[in-house]
Protein backbone atom coordinates (compact mmCIF):
# COMPACT_ATOMS: atom_id res chain seq x y z
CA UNK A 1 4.48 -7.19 -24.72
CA UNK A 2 6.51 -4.69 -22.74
CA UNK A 3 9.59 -6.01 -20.91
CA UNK A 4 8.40 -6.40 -18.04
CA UNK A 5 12.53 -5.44 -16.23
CA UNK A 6 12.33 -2.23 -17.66
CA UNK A 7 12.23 0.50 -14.53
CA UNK A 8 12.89 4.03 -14.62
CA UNK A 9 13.18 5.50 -10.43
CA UNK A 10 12.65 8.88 -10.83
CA UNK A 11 13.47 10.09 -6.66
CA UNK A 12 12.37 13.86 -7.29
CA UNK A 13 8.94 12.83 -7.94
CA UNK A 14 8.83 9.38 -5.73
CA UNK A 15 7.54 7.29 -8.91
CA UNK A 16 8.49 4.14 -10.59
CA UNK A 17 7.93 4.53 -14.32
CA UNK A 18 7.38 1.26 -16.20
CA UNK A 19 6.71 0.13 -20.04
CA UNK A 20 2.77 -0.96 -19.44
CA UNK A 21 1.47 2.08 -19.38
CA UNK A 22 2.46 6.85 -19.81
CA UNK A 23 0.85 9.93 -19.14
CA UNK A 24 0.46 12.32 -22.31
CA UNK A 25 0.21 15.75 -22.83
CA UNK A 26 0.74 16.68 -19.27
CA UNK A 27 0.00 20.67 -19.21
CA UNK A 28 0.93 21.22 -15.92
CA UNK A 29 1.89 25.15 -15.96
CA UNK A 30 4.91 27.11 -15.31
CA UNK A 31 3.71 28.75 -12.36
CA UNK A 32 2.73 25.58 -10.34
CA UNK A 33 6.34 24.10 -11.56
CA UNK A 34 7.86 27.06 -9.85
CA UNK A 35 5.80 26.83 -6.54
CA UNK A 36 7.09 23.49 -6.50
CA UNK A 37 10.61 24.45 -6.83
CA UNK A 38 10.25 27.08 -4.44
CA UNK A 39 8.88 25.23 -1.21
CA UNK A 40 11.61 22.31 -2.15
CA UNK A 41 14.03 25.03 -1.54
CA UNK A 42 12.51 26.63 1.74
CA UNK A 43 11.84 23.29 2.83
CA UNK A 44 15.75 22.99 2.53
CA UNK A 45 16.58 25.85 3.98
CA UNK A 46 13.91 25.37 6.84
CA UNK A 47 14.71 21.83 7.43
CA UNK A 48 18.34 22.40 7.83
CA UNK A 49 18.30 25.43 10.15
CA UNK A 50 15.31 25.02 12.19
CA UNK A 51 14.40 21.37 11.43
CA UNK A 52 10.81 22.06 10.33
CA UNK A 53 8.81 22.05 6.76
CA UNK A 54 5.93 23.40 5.14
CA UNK A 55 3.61 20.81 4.00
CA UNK A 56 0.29 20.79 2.63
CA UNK A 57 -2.63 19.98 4.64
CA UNK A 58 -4.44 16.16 4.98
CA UNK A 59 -7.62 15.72 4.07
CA UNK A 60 -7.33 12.45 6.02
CA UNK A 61 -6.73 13.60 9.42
CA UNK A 62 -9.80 13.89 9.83
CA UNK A 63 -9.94 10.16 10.63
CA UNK A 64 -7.39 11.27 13.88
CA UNK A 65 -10.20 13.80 14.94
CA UNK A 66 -13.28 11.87 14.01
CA UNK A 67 -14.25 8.77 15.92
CA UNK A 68 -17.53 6.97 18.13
CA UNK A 69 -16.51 7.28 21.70
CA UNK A 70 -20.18 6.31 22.97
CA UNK A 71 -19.61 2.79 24.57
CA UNK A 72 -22.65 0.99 22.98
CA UNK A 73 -21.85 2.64 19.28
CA UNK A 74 -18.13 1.41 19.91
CA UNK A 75 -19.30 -1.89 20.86
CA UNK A 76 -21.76 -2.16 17.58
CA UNK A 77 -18.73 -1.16 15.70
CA UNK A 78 -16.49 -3.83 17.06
CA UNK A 79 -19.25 -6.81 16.48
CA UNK A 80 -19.90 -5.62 13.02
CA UNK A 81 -16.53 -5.02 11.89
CA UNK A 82 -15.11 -7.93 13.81
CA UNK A 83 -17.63 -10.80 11.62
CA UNK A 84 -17.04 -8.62 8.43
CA UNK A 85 -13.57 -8.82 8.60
CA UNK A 86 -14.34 -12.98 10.19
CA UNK A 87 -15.76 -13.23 6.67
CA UNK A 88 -13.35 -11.60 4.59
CA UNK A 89 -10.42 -13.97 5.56
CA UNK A 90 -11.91 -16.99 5.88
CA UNK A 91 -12.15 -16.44 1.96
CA UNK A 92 -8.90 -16.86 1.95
CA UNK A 93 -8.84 -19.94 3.78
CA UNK A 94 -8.35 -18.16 7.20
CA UNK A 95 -10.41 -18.92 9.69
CA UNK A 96 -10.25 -16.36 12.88
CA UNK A 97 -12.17 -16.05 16.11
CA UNK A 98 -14.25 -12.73 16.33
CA UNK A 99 -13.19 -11.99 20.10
CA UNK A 100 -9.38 -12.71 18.79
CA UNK A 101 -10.56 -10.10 15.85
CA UNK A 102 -12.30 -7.88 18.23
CA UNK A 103 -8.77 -7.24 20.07
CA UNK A 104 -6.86 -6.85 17.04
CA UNK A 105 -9.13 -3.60 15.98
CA UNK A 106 -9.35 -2.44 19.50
CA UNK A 107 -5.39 -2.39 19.63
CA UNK A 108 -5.27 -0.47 15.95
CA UNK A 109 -7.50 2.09 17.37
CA UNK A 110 -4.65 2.79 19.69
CA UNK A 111 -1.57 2.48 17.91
CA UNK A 112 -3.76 4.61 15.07
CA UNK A 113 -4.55 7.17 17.74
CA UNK A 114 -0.90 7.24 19.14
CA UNK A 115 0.44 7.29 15.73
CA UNK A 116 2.72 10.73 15.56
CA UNK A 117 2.02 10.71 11.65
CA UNK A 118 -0.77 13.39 12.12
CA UNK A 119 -0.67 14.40 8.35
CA UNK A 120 0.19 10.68 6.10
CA UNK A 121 -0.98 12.70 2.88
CA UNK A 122 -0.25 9.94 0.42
CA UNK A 123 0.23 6.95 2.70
CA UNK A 124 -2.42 4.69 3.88
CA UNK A 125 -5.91 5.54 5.56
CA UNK A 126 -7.29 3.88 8.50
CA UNK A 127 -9.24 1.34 6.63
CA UNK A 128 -6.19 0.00 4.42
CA UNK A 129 -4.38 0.15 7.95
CA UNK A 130 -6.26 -1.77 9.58
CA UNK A 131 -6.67 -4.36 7.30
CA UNK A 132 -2.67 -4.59 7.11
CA UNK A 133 -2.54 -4.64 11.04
CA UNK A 134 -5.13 -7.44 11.08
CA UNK A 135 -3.35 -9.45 8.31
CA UNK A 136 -0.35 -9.04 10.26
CA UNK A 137 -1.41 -10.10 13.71
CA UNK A 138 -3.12 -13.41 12.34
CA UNK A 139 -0.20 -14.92 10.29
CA UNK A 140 2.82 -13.76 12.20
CA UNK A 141 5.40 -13.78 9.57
CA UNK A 142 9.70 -14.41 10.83
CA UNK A 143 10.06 -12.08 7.82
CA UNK A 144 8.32 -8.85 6.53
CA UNK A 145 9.29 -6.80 2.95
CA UNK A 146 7.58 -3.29 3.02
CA UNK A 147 8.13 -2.05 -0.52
CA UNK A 148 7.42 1.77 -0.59
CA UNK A 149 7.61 2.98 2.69
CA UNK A 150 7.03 7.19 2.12
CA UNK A 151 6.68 8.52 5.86
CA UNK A 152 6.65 5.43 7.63
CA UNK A 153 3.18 5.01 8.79
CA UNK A 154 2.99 0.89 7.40
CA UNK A 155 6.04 0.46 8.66
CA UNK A 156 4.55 1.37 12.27
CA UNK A 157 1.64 -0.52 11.63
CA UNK A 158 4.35 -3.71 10.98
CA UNK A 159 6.17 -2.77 13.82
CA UNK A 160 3.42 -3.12 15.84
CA UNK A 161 1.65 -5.96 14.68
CA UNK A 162 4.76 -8.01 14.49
CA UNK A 163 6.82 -9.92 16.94
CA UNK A 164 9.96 -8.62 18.32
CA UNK A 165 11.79 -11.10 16.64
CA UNK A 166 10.53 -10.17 13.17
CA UNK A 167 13.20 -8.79 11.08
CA UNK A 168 11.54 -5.80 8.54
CA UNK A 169 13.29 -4.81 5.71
CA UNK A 170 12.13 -1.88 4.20
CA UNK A 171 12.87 -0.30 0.87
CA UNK A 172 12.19 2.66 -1.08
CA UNK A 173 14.06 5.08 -3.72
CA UNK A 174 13.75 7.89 -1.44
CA UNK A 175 13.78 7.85 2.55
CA UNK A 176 13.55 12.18 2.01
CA UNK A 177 9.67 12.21 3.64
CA UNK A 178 10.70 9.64 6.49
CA UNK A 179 9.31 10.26 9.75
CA UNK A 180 8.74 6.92 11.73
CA UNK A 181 11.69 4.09 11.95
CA UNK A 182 11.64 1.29 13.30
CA UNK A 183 14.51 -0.68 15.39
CA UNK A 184 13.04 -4.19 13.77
CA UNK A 185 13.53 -2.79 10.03
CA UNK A 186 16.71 -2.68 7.78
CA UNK A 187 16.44 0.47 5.31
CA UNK A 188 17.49 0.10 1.76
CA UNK A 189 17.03 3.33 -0.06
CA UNK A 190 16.63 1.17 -3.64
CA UNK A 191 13.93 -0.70 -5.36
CA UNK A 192 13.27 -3.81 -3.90
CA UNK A 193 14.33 -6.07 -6.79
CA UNK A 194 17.75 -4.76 -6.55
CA UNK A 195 18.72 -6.67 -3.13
CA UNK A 196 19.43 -10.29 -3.24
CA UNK A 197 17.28 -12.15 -0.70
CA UNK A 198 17.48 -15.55 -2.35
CA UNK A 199 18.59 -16.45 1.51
CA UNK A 200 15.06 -16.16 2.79
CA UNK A 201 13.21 -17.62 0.36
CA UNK A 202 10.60 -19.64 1.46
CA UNK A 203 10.72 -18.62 4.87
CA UNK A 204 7.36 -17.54 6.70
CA UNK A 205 7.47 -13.99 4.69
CA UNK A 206 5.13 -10.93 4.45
CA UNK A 207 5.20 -8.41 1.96
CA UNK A 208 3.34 -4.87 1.68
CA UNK A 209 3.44 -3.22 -1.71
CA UNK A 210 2.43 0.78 -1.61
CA UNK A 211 5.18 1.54 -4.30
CA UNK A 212 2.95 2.14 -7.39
CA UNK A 213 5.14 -0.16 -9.33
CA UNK A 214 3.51 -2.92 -11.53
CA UNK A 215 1.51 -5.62 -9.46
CA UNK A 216 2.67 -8.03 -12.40
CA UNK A 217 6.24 -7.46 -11.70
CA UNK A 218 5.61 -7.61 -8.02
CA UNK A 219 3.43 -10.84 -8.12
CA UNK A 220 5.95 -12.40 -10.09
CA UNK A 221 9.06 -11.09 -7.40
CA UNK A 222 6.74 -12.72 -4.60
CA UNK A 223 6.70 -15.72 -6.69
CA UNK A 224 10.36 -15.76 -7.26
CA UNK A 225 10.74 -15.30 -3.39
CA UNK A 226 8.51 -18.25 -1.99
CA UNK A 227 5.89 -15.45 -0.66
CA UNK A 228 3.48 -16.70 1.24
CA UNK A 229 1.28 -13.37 1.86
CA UNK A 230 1.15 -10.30 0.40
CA UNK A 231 -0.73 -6.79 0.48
CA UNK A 232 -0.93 -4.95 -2.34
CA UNK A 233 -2.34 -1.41 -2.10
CA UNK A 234 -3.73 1.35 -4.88
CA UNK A 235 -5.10 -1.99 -6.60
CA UNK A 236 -7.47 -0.05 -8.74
CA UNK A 237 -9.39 -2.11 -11.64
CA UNK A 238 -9.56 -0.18 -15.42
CA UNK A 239 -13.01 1.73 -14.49
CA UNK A 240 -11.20 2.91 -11.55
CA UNK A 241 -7.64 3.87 -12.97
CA UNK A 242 -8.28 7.12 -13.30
CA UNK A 243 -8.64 7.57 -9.16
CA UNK A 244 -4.51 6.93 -8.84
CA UNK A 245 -2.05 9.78 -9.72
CA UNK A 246 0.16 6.79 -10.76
CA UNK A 247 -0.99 3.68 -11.19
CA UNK A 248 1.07 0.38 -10.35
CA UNK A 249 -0.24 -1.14 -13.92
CA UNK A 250 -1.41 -3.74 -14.43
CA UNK A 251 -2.44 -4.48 -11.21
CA UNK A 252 -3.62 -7.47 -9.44
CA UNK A 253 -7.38 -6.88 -9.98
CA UNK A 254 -6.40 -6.61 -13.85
CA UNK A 255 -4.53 -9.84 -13.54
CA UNK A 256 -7.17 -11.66 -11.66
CA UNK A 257 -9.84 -11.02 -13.98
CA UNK A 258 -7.70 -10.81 -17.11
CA UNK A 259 -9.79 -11.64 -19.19
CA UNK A 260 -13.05 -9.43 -18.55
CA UNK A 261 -11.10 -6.25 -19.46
CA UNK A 262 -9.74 -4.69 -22.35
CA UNK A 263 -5.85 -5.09 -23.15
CA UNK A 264 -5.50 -1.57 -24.20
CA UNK A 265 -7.49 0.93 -22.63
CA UNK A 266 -6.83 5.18 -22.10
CA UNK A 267 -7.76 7.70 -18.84
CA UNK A 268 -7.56 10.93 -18.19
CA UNK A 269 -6.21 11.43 -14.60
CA UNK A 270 -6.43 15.81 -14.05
CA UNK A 271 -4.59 16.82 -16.83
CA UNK A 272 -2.32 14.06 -17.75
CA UNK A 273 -4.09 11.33 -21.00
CA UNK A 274 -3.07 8.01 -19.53
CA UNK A 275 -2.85 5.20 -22.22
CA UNK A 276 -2.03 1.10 -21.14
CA UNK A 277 -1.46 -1.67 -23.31
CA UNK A 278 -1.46 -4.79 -21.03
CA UNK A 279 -1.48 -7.22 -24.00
CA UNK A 280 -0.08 -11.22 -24.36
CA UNK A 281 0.86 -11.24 -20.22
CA UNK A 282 1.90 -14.86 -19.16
CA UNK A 283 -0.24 -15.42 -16.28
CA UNK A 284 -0.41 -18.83 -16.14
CA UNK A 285 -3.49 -19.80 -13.75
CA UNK A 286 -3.27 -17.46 -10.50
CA UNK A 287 -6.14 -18.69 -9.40
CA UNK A 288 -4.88 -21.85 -8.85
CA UNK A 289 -1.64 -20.49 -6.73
CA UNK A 290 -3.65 -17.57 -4.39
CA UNK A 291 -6.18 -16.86 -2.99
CA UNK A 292 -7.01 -13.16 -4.09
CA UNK A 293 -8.99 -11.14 -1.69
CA UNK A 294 -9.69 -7.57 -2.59
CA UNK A 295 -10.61 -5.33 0.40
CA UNK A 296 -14.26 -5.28 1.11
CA UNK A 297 -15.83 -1.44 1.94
CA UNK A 298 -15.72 -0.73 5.17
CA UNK A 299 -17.43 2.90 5.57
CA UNK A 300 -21.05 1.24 6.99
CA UNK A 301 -18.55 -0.13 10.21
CA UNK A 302 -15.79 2.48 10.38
CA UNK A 303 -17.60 5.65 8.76
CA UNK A 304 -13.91 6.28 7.04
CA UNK A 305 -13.86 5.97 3.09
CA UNK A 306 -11.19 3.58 2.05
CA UNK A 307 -9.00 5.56 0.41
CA UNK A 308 -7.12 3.19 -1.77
CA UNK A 309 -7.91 -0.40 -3.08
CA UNK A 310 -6.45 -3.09 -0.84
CA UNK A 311 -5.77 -6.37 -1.58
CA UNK A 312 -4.65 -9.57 -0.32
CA UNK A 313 -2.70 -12.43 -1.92
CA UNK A 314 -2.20 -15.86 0.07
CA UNK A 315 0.21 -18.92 -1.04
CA UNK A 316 -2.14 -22.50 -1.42
């Protein structure tokens, strides 16, 4: 079995590399590493003269542009959503109120609309966000850990969603795409596991993992830590792996269903040859310490794709 301690931060590329799984024979060619180089270097130069960069455009703003403003549509859309997502955590042993549901979406349409993160290529959609806003609202943690925090735009869904006494602490290797911060949140610019926070242990925590870094390591650090609940995002099963530019293997749908999937398996993700061996994990029995709720589809009520797989973890 892989050690399961053994991290490699690589800040240039904002990735985590890890013993479960590699990418072979990568042909990525010269000319595209050059590009690269090249608007890292304008980007510099731009950024520290005129405070500006070029960035590549978002397929998902879109979801900024695109939304039901008919009053009858909008109120379909709140009913519908409001008992899926009424059925989705009571799964989890959470029961909520549709009406109380009904506000939380109507105040993440706002805060999404308000958001100043017009282009979040790489962070969360508005499905995955709202789920974390929900979450959030219902369990109102003292304590939230945002592990991977790229431009900010969780982090401004915690903000919001949070009371004004919650402390945030937020960490990533590299704060270099920041946009949003928060006055609640304390920035560490390192991997979460390096930071000692034995001294809230127990407490009523949160955590949100979007650092593609192992779900096993991280399920095991919320164990460590007395979490109570936890969102993991990109939570993509072995027919699915291939949908994630990096992977945080294994992840918690592997995990959870352990043993319905191979313990070695290979992908092609564009033109990197992906190989995981996952093999002799001590799991114990999960089951019987969360409840595991993987993020239903929620295009039929939203008309946004989810963009990532989203999941859930609660304490019993």
């Amino acid at each position: 079995m892989p050690n399961e301690n053994s991290k490699k931060f690589n800040k240039d590329n904002f990735v985590t590399k890890n013993n479960y799984f590699r990418f072979e024979n990568s042909s990525t060619s010269p000319t595209y590493k050059v590009v690269r180089i090249a608007i890292r270097l304008l980007n510099s130069i731009l950024s520290g003269f005129f405070g500006i960069k070029v960035i590549s455009a978002n397929p998902r703003n879109s979801e900024l542009v695109n939304y039901v403003v008919d009053h009858k549509l909008e109120e379909m859309k709140l009913q519908n959503l409001s008992l899926k997502l009424c059925e989705f955590f009571k799964d989890g042993g959470i029961i909520c109120q549709q009406s109380e549901l009904r506000k939380y979406i109507t105040d993440f349409d706002v805060l999404f609309r308000n958001s100043k993160l017009d282009n979040n290529f790489g962070g969360m959609g508005y499905n995955s966000g709202l789920i974390t806003f929900v979450f959030a609202c219902i369990v109102g943690p003292k304590i939230a850990y945002e592990s991977g925090v790229w431009k900010g735009f969780t982090t401004y869904i915690l903000d919001q969603s949070t009371s004004p006494e919650c402390k945030i602490y937020c960490f990533d290797i590299s704060f270099v795409n920041l946009v949003f911060k928060s006055d609640k949140a304390v920035y560490h610019e390192c991997d979460i596991s390096e930071i000692d926070l034995s001294a809230h242990s127990g407490q009523h925590t949160f955590a949100l993992f979007d650092d593609h870094v192992s779900h096993f390591e991280r399920l095991n650090w919320c164990i460590d830590q007395k979490i109570r609940y936890a969102i993991f995002d990109d939570d993509v099963s072995p027919l699915t792996v291939h949908s994630d530019g990096w992977p945080p293997l294994p992840t918690l749908d592997m995990l959870f269903n352990y043993r319905s999937y191979p313990k070695k398996f290979e992908w092609v993700s564009g033109n990197k040859h992906g190989v995981c061996d996952m093999s002799d994990l001590d799991l114990a029995d999960l089951s019987q310490k969360f409840f595991y709720l993987k993020m239903p589809d929620l295009f039929p009520f939203t008309g946004y794709r989810n963009t990532s797989e989203t999941s859930l973890i609660i304490s019993k």
